[in-house]
PDB file of N, CA and C in Angstrom:
ATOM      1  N   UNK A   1       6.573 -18.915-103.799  1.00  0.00           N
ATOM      2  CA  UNK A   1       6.221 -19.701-102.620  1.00  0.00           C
ATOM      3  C   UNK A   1       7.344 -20.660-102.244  1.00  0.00           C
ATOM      4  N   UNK A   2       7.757 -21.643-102.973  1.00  0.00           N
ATOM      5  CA  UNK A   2       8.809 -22.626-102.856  1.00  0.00           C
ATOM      6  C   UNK A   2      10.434 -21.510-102.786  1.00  0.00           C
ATOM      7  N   UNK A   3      10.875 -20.849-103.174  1.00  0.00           N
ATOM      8  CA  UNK A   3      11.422 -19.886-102.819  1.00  0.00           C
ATOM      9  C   UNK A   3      11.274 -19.586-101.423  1.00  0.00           C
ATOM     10  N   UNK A   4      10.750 -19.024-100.337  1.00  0.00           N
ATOM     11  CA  UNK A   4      10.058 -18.714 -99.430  1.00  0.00           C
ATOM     12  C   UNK A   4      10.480 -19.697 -98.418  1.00  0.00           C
ATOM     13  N   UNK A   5       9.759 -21.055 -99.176  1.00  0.00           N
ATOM     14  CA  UNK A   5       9.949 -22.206 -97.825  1.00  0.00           C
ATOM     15  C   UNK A   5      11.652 -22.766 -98.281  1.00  0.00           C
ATOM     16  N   UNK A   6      12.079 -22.169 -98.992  1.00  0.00           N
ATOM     17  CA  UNK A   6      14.151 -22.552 -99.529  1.00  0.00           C
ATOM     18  C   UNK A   6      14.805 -21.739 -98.348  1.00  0.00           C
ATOM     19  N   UNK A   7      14.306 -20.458 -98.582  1.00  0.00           N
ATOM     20  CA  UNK A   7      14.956 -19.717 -97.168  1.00  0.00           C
ATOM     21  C   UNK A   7      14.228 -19.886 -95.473  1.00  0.00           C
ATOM     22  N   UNK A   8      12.656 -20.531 -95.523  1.00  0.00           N
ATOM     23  CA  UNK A   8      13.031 -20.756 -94.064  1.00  0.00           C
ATOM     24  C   UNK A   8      13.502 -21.884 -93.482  1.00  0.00           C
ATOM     25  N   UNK A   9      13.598 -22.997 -94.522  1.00  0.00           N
ATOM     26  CA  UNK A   9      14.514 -24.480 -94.415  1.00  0.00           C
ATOM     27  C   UNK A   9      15.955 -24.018 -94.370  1.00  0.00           C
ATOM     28  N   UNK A  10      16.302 -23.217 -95.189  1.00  0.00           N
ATOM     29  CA  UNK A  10      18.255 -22.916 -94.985  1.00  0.00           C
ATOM     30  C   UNK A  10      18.275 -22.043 -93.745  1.00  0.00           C
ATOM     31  N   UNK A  11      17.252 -21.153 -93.271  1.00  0.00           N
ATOM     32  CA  UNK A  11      17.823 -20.376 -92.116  1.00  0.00           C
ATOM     33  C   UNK A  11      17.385 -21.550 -90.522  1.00  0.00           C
ATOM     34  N   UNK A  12      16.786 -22.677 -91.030  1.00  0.00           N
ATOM     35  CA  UNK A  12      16.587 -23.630 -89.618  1.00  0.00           C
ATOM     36  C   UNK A  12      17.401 -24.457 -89.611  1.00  0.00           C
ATOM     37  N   UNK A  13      18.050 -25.094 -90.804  1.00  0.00           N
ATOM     38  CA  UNK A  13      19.240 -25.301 -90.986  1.00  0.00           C
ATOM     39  C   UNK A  13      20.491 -24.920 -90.474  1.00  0.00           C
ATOM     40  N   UNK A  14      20.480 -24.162 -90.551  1.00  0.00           N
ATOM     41  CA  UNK A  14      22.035 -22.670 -89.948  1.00  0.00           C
ATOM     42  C   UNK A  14      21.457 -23.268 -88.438  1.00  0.00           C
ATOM     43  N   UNK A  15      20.461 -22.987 -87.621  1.00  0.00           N
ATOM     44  CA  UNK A  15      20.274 -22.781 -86.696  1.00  0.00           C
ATOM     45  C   UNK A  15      20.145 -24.826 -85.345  1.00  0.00           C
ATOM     46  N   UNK A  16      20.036 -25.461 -86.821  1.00  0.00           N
ATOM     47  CA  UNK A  16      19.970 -27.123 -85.950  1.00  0.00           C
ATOM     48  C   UNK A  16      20.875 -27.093 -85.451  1.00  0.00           C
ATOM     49  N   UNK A  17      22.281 -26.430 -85.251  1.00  0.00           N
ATOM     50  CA  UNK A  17      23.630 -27.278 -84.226  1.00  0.00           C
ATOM     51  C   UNK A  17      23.038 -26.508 -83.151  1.00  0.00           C
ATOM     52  N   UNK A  18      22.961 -25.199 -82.982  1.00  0.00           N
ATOM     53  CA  UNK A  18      22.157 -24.637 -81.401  1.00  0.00           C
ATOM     54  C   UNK A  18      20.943 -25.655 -80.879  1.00  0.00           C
ATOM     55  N   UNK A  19      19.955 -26.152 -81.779  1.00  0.00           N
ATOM     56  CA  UNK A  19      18.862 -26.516 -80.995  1.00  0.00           C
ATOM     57  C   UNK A  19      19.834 -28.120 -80.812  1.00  0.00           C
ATOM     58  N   UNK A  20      20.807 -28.782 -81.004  1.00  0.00           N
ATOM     59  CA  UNK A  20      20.869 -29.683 -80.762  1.00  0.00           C
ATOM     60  C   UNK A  20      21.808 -29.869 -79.869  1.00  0.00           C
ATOM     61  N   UNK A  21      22.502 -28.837 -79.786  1.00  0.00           N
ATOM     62  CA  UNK A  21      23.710 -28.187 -78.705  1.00  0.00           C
ATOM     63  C   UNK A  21      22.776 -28.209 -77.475  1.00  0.00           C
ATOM     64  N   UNK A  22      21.735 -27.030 -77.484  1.00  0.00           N
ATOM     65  CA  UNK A  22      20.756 -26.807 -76.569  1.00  0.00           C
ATOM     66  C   UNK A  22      20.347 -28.407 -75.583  1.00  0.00           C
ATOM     67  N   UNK A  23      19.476 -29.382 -76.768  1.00  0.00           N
ATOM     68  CA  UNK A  23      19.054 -30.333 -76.336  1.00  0.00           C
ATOM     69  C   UNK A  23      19.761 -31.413 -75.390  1.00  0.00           C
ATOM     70  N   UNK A  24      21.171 -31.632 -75.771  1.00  0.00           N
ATOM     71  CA  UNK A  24      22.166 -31.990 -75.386  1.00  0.00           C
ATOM     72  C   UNK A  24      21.980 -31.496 -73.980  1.00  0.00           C
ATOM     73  N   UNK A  25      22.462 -30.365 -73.673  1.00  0.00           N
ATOM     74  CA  UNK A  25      22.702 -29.686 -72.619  1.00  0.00           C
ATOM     75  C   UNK A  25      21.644 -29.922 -71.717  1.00  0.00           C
ATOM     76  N   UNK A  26      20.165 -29.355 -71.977  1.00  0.00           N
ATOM     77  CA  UNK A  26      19.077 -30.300 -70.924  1.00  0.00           C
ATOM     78  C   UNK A  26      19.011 -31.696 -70.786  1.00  0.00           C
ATOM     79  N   UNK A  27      19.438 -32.697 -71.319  1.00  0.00           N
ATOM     80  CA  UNK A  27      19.551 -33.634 -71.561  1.00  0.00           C
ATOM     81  C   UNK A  27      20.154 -34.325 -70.323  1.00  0.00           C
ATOM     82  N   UNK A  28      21.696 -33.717 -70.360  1.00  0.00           N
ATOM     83  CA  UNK A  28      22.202 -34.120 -69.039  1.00  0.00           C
ATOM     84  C   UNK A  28      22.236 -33.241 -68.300  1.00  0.00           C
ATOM     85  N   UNK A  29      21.746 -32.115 -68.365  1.00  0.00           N
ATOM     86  CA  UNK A  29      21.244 -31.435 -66.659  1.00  0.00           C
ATOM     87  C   UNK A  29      20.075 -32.557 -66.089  1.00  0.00           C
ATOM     88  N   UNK A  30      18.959 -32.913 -66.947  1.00  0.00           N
ATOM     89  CA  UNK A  30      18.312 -34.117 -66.621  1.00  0.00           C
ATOM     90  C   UNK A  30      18.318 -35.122 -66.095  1.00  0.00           C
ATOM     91  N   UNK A  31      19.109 -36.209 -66.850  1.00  0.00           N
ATOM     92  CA  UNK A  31      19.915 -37.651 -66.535  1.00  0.00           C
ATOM     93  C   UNK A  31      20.698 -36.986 -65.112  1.00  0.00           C
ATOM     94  N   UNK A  32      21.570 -35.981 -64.867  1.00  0.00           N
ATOM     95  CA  UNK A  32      22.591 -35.844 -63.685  1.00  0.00           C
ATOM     96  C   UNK A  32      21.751 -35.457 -62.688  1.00  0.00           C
ATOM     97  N   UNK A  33      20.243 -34.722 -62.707  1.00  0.00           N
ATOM     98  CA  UNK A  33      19.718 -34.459 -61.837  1.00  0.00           C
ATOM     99  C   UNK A  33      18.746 -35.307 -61.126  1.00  0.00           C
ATOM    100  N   UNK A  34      17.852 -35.456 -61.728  1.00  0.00           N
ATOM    101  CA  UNK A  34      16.160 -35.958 -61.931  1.00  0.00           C
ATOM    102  C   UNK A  34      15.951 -37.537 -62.008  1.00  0.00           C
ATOM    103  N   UNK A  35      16.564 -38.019 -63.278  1.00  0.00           N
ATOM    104  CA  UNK A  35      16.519 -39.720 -63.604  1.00  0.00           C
ATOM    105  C   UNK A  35      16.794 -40.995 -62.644  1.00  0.00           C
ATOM    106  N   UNK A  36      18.013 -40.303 -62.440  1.00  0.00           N
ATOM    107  CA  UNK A  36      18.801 -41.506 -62.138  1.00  0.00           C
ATOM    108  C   UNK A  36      18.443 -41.401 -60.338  1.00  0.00           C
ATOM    109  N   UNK A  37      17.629 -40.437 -60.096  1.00  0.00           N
ATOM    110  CA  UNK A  37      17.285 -39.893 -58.556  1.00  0.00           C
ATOM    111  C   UNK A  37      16.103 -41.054 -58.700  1.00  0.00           C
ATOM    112  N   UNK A  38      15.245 -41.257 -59.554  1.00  0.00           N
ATOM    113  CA  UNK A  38      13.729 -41.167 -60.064  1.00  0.00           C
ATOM    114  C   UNK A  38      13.870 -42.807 -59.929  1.00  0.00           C
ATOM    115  N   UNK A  39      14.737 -43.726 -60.827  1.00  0.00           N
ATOM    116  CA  UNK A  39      15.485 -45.216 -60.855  1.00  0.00           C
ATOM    117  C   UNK A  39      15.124 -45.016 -59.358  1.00  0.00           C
ATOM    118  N   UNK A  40      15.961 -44.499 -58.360  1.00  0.00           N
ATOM    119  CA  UNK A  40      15.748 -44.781 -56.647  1.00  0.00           C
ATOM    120  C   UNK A  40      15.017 -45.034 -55.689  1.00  0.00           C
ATOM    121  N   UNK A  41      13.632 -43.968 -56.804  1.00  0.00           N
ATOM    122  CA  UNK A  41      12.387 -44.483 -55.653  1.00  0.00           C
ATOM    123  C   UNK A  41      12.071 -45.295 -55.654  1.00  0.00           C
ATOM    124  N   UNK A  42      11.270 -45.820 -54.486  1.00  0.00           N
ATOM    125  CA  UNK A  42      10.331 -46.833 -54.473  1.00  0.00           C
ATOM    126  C   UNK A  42       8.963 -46.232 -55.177  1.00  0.00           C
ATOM    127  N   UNK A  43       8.288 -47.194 -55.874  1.00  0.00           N
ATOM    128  CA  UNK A  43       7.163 -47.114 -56.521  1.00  0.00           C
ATOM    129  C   UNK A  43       6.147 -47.050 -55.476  1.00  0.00           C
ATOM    130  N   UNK A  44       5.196 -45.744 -55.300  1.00  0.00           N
ATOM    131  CA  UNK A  44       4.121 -45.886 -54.561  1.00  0.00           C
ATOM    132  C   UNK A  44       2.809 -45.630 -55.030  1.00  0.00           C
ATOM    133  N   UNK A  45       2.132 -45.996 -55.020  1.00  0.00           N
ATOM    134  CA  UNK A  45       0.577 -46.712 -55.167  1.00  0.00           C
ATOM    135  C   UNK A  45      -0.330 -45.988 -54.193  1.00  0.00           C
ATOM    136  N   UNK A  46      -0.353 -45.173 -53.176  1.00  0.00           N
ATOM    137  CA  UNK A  46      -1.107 -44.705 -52.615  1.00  0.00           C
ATOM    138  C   UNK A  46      -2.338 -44.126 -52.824  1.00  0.00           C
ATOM    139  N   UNK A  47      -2.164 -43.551 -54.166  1.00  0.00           N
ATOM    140  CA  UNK A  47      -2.468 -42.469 -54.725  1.00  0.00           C
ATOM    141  C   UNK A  47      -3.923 -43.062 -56.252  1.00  0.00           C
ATOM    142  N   UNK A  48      -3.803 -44.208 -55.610  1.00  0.00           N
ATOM    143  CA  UNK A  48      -4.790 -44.956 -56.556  1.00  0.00           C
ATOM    144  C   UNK A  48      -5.977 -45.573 -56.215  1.00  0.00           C
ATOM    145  N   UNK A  49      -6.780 -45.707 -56.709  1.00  0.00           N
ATOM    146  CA  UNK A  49      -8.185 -45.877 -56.300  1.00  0.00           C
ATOM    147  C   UNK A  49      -8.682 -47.000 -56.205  1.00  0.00           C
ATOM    148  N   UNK A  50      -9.019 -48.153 -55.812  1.00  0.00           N
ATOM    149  CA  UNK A  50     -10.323 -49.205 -56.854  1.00  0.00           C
ATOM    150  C   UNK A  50     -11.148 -48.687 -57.109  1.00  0.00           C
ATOM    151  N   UNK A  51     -11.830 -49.129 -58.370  1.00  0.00           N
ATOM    152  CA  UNK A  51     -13.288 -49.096 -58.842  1.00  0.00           C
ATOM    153  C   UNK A  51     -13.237 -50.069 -59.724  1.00  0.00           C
ATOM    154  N   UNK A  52     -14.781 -50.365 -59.660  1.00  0.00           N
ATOM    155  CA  UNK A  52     -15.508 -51.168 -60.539  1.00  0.00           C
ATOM    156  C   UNK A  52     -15.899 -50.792 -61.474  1.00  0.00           C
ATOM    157  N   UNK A  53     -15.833 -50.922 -62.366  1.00  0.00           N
ATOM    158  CA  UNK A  53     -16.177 -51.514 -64.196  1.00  0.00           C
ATOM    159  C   UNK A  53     -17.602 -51.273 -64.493  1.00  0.00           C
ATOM    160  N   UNK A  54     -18.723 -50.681 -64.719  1.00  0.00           N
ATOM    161  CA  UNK A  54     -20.070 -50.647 -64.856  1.00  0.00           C
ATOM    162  C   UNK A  54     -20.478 -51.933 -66.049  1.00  0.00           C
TER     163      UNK A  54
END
């Protein structure tokens, strides 16, 4: 069993610089796209209700 979980820890291992390469990479397709657009808006409230409290 511990054997078992040795090789699927060393083969996710081998594989963390891709998922962190990867993450990286959406990261700032993100921040360059989406964020710093998002900082710009104005905050709107329209979309909210009152209610009362029972």
């Amino acid at each position: 069993m511990s054997q078992k979980l040795n090789q699927i820890i060393n083969a996710l291992e081998k594989r963390l610089p891709s998922f962190v390469d990867y993450r990286k990479q959406k990261k700032w397709k993100f921040k360059a796209g989406k964020l710093v657009d998002a900082e710009k808006l104005e905050y709107n409230d329209t979309s909210w209700e009152v209610v009362s409290l029972p």
